[in-house]
C-alpha atoms as a PDB file:
ATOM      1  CA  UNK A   1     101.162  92.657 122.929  1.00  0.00           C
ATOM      2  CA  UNK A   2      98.374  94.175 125.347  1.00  0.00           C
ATOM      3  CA  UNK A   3     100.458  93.192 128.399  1.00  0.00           C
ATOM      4  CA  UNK A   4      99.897  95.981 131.091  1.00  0.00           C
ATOM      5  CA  UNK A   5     103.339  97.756 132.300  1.00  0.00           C
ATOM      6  CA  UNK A   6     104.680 100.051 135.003  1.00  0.00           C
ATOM      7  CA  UNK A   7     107.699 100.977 132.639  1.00  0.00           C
ATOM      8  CA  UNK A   8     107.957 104.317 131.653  1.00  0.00           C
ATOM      9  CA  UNK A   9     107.384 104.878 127.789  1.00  0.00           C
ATOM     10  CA  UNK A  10     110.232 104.653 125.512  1.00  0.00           C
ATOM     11  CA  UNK A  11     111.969 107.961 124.688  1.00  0.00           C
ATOM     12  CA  UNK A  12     112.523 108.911 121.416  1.00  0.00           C
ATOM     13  CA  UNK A  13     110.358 107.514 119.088  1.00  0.00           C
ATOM     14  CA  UNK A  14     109.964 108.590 116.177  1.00  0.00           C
ATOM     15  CA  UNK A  15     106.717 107.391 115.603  1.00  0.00           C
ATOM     16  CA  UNK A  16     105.260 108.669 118.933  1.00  0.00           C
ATOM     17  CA  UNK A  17     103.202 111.642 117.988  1.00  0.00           C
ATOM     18  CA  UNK A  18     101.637 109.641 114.798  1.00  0.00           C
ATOM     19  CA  UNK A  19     100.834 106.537 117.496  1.00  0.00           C
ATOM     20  CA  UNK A  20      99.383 109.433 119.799  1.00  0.00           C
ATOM     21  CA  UNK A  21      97.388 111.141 116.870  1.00  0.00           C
ATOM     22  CA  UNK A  22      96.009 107.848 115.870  1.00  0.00           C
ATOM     23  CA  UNK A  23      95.564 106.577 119.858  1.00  0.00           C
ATOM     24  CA  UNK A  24      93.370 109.527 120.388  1.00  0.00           C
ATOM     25  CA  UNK A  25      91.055 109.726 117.429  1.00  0.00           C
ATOM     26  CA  UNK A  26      93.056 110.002 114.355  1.00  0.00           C
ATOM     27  CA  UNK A  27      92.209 106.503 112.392  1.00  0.00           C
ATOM     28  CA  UNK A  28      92.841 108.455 109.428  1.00  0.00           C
ATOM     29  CA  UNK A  29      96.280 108.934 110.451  1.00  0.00           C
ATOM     30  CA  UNK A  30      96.897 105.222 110.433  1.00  0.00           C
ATOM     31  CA  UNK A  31      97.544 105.297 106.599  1.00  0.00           C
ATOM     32  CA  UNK A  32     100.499 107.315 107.114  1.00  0.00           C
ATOM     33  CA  UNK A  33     101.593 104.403 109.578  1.00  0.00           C
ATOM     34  CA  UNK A  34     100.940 101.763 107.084  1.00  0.00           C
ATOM     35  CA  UNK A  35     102.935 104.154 104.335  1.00  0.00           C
ATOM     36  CA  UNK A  36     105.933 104.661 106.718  1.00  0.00           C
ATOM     37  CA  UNK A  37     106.485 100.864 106.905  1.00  0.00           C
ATOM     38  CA  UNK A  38     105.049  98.522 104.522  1.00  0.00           C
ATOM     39  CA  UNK A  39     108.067  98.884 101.877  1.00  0.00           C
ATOM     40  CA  UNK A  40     109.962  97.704 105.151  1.00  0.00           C
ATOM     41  CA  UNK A  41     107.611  94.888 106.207  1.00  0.00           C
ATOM     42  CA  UNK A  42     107.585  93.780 102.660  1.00  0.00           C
ATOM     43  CA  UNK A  43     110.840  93.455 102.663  1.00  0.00           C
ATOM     44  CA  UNK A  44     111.155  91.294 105.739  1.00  0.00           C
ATOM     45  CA  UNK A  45     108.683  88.996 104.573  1.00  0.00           C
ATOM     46  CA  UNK A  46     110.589  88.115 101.400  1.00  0.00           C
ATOM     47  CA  UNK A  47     113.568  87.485 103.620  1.00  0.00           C
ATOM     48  CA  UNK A  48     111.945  85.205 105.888  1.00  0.00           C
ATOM     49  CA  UNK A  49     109.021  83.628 103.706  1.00  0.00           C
ATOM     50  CA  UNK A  50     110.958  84.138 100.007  1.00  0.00           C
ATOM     51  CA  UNK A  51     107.579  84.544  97.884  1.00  0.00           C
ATOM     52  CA  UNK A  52     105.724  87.745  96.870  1.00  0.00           C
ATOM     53  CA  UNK A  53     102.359  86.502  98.176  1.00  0.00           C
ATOM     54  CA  UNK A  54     104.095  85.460 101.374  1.00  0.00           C
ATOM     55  CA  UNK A  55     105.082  88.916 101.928  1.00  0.00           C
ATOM     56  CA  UNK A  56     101.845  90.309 100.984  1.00  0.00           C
ATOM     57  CA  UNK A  57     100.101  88.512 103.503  1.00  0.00           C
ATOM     58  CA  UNK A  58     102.446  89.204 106.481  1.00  0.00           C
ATOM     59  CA  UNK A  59     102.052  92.729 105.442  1.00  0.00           C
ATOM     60  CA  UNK A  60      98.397  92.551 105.349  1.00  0.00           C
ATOM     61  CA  UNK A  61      98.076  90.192 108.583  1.00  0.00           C
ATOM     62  CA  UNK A  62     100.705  92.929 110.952  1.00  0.00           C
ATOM     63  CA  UNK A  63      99.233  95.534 109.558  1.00  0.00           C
ATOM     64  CA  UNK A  64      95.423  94.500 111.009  1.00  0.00           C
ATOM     65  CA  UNK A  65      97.144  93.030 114.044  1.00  0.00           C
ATOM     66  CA  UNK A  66      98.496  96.351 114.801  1.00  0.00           C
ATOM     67  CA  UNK A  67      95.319  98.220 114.316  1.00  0.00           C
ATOM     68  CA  UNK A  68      93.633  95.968 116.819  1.00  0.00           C
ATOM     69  CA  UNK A  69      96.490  96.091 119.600  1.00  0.00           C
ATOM     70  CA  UNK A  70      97.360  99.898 119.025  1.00  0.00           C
ATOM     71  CA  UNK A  71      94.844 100.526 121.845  1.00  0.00           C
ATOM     72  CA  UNK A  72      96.916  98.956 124.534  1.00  0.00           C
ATOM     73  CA  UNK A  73     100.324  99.986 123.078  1.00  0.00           C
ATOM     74  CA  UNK A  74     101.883 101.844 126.182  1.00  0.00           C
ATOM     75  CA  UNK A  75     104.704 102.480 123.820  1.00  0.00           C
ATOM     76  CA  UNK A  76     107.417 100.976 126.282  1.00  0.00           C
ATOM     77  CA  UNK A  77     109.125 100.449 123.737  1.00  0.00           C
ATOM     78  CA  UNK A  78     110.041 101.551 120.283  1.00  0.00           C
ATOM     79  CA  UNK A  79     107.178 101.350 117.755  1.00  0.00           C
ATOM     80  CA  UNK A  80     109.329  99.908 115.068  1.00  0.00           C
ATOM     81  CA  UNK A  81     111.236  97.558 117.675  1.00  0.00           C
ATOM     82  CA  UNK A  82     106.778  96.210 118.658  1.00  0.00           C
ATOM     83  CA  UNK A  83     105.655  96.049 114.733  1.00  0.00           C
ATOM     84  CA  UNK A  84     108.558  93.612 114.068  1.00  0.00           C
ATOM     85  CA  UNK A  85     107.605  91.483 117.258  1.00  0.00           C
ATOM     86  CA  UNK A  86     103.711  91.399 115.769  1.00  0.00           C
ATOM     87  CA  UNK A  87     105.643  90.715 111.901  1.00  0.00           C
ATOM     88  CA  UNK A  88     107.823  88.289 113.384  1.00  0.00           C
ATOM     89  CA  UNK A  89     105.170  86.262 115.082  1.00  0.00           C
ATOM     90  CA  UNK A  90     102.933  86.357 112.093  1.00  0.00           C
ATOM     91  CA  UNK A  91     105.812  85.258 109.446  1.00  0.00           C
ATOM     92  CA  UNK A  92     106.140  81.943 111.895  1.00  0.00           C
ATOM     93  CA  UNK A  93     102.290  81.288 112.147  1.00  0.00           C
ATOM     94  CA  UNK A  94     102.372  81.488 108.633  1.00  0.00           C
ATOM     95  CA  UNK A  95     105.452  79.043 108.124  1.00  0.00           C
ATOM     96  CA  UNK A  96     103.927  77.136 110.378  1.00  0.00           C
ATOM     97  CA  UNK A  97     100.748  76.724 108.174  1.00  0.00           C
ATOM     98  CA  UNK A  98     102.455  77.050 104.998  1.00  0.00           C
ATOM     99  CA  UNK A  99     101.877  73.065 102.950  1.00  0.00           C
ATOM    100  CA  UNK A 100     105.221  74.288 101.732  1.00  0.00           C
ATOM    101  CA  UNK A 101     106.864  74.245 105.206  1.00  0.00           C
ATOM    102  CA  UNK A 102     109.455  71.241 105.133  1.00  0.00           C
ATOM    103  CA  UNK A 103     108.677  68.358 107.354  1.00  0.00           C
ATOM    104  CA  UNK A 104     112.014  68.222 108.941  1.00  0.00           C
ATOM    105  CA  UNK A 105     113.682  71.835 109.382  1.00  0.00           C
ATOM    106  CA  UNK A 106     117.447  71.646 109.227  1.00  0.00           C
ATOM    107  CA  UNK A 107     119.629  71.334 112.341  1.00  0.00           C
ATOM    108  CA  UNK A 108     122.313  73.627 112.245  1.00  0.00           C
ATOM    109  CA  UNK A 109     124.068  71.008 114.615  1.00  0.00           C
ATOM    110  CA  UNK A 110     124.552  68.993 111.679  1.00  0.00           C
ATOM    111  CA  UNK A 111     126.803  71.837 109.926  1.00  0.00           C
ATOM    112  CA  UNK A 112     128.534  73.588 112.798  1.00  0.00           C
ATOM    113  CA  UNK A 113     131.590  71.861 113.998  1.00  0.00           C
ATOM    114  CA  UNK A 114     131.924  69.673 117.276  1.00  0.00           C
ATOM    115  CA  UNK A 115     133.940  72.556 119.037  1.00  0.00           C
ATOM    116  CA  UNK A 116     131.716  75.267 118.079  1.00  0.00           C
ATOM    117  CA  UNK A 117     133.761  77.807 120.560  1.00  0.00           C
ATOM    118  CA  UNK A 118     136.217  77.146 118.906  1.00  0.00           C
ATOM    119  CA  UNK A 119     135.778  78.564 115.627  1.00  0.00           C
ATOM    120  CA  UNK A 120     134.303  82.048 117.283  1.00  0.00           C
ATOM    121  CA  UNK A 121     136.910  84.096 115.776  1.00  0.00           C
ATOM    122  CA  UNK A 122     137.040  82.466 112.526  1.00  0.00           C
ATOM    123  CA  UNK A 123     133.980  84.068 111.931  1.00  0.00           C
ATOM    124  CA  UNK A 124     134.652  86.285 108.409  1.00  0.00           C
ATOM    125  CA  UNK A 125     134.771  89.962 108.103  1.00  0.00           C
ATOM    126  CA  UNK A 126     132.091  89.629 105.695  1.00  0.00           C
ATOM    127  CA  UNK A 127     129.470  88.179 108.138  1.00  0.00           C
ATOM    128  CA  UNK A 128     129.376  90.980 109.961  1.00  0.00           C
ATOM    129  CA  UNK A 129     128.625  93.045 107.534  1.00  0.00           C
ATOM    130  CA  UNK A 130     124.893  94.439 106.580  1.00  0.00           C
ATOM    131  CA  UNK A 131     123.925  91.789 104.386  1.00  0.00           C
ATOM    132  CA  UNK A 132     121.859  93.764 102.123  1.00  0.00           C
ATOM    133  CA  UNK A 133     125.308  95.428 100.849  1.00  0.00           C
ATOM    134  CA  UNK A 134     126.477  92.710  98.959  1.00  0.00           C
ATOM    135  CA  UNK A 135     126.636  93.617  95.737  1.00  0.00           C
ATOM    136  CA  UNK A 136     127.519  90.958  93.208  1.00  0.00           C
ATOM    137  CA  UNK A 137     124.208  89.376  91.610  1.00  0.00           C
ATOM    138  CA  UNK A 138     125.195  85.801  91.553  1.00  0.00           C
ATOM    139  CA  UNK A 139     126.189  86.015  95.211  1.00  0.00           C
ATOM    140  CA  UNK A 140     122.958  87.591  96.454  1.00  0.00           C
ATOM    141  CA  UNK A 141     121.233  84.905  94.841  1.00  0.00           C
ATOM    142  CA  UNK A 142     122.685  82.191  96.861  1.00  0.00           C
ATOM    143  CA  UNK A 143     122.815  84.194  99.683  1.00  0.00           C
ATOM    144  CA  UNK A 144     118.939  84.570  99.454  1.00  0.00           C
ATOM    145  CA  UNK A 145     118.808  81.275  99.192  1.00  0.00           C
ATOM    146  CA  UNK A 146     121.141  80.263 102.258  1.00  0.00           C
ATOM    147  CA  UNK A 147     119.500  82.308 104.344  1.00  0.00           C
ATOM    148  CA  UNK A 148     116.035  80.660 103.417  1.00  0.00           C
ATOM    149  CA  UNK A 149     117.457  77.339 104.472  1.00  0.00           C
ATOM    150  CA  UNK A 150     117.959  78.362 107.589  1.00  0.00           C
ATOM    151  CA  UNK A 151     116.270  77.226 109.943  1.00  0.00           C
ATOM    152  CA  UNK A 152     113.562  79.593 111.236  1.00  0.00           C
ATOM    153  CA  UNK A 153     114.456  80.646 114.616  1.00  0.00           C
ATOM    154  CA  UNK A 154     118.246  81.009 113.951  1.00  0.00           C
ATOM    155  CA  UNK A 155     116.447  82.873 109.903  1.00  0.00           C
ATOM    156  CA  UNK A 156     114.729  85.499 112.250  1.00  0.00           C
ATOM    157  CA  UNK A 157     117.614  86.729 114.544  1.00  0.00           C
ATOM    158  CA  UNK A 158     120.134  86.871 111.450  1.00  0.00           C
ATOM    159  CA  UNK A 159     117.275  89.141 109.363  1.00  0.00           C
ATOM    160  CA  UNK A 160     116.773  91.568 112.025  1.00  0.00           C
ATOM    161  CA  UNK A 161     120.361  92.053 113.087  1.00  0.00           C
ATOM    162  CA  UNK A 162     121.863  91.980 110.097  1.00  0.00           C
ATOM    163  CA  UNK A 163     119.772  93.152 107.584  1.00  0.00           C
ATOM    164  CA  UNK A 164     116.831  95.068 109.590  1.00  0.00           C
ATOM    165  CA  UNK A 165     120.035  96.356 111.349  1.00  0.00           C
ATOM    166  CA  UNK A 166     118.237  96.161 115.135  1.00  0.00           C
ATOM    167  CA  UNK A 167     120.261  95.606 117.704  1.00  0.00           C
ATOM    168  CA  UNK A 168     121.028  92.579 120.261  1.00  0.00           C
ATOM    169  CA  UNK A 169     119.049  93.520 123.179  1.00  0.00           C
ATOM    170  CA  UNK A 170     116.559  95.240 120.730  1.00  0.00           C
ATOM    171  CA  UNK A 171     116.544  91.485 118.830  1.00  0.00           C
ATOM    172  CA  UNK A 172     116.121  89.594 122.261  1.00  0.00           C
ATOM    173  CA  UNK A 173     113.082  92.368 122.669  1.00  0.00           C
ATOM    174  CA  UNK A 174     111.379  91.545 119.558  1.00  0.00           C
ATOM    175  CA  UNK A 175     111.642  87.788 119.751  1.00  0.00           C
ATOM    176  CA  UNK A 176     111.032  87.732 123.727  1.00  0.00           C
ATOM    177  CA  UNK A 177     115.029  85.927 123.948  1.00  0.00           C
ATOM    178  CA  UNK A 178     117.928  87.160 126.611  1.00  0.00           C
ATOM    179  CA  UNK A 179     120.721  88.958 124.348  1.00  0.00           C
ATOM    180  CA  UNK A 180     122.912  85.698 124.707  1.00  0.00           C
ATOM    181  CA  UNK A 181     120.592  83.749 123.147  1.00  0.00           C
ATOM    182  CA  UNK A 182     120.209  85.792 119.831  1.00  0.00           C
ATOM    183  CA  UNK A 183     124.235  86.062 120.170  1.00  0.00           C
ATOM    184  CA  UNK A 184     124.562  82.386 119.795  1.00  0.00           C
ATOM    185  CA  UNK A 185     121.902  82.071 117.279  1.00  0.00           C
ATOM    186  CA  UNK A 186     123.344  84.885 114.912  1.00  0.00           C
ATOM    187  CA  UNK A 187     126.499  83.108 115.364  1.00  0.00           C
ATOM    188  CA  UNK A 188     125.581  79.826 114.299  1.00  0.00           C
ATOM    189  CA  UNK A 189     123.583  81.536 111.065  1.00  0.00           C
ATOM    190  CA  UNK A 190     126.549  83.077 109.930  1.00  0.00           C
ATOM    191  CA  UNK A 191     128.804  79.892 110.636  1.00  0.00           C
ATOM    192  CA  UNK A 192     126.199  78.452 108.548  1.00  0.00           C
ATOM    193  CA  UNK A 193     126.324  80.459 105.718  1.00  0.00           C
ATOM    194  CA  UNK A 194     130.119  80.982 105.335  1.00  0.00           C
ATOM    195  CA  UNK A 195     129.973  77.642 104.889  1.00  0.00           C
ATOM    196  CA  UNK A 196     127.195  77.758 102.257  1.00  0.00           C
ATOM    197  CA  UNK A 197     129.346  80.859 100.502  1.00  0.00           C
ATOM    198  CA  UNK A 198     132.514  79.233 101.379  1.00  0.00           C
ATOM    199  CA  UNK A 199     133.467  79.579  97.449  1.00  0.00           C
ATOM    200  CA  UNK A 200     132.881  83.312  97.524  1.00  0.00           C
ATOM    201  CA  UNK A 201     135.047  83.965  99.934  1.00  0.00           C
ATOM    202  CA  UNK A 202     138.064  83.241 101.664  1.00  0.00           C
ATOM    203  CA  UNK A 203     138.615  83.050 105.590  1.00  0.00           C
ATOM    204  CA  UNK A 204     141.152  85.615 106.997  1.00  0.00           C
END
């Protein structure tokens, strides 16, 4: 996060001048920073942790990360795209430390089919859609819980792609992954949950 870079800064942020205010005196400014995000943030952690505290904590926990790296932002890249790298990293510390974290996290292996390439464009319209637009109550309900069985590093890519809406190279920036790799792990998530919400829909 404090990684010293020749790149050039990234070009239009829209959190630049409000990093700026707050890089060169402002600290009062960092409120509006914590305002302009931590509905988001909140949001991601109840997609990736599923409980309220959770959430809380990964809000609280990037929140103070961020105010102690700010300094050495160089602001290569996005702001948003470097807050979800610190959230991301915090969300699996905490999973990680969590006495609810399963002893043996599922292997997608054991779902997908032997000739994964196979199935590529079987893939559903619906997966590639935002998932946070499904409407009907009973199906977001075991879609919340799907995507909580997932296993964590295949849970992350599909919650920043497809609900966070970020982009593949923008993922593979956040997670520190080369754009094939979140390609293959977004589509083994959604393999994974059209088979989990098989009965709510049917394959084209």
């Amino acid at each position: 996060m404090t990684t010293v870079s020749t790149r050039p800064p990234a070009t239009n942020d829209p959190d630049h001048e409000l990093i700026e205010g707050i890089r060169n005196g402002g600290q009062e400014l960092f409120s509006d920073l914590v305002s302009r995000y931590q509905r988001a943030l909140y949001n991601f952690g109840m997609k990736m942790c599923g409980e309220p505290g959770d959430a809380e904590d990964l809000v609280q926990e990037t929140f103070l990360n961020v105010f102690k790296y700010l300094p050495g932002f160089r602001q290569e890249t996005k702001f948003k795209n470097w807050l979800y790298r610190i959230a991301a990293s915090v969300c699996i510390k905490k999973r990680r430390r969590s006495k609810f974290a399963p002893k043996r996290e599922l292997s997608l292996e054991e779902f997908l089919p032997a000739d994964e390439a196979a199935v590529q464009t079987q893939v559903p319209q619906w997966a590639a859609m935002p998932l946070d637009q499904v409407l009907n109550e009973e199906l977001g309900r075991q879609l919340k819980t799907a995507i909580l069985d997932l296993p964590e590093k295949y849970r992350v890519v599909l919650v920043l792609r497809d609900i966070e809406g970020f982009s593949t190279e923008e993922t593979a920036q956040i997670l520190n992954l080369t754009p094939s790799n979140v390609k293959v792990r977004l589509h083994r998530a959604r393999l994974f949950l059209r088979d989990r919400l098989r009965g709510y829909f049917s394959d084209e």
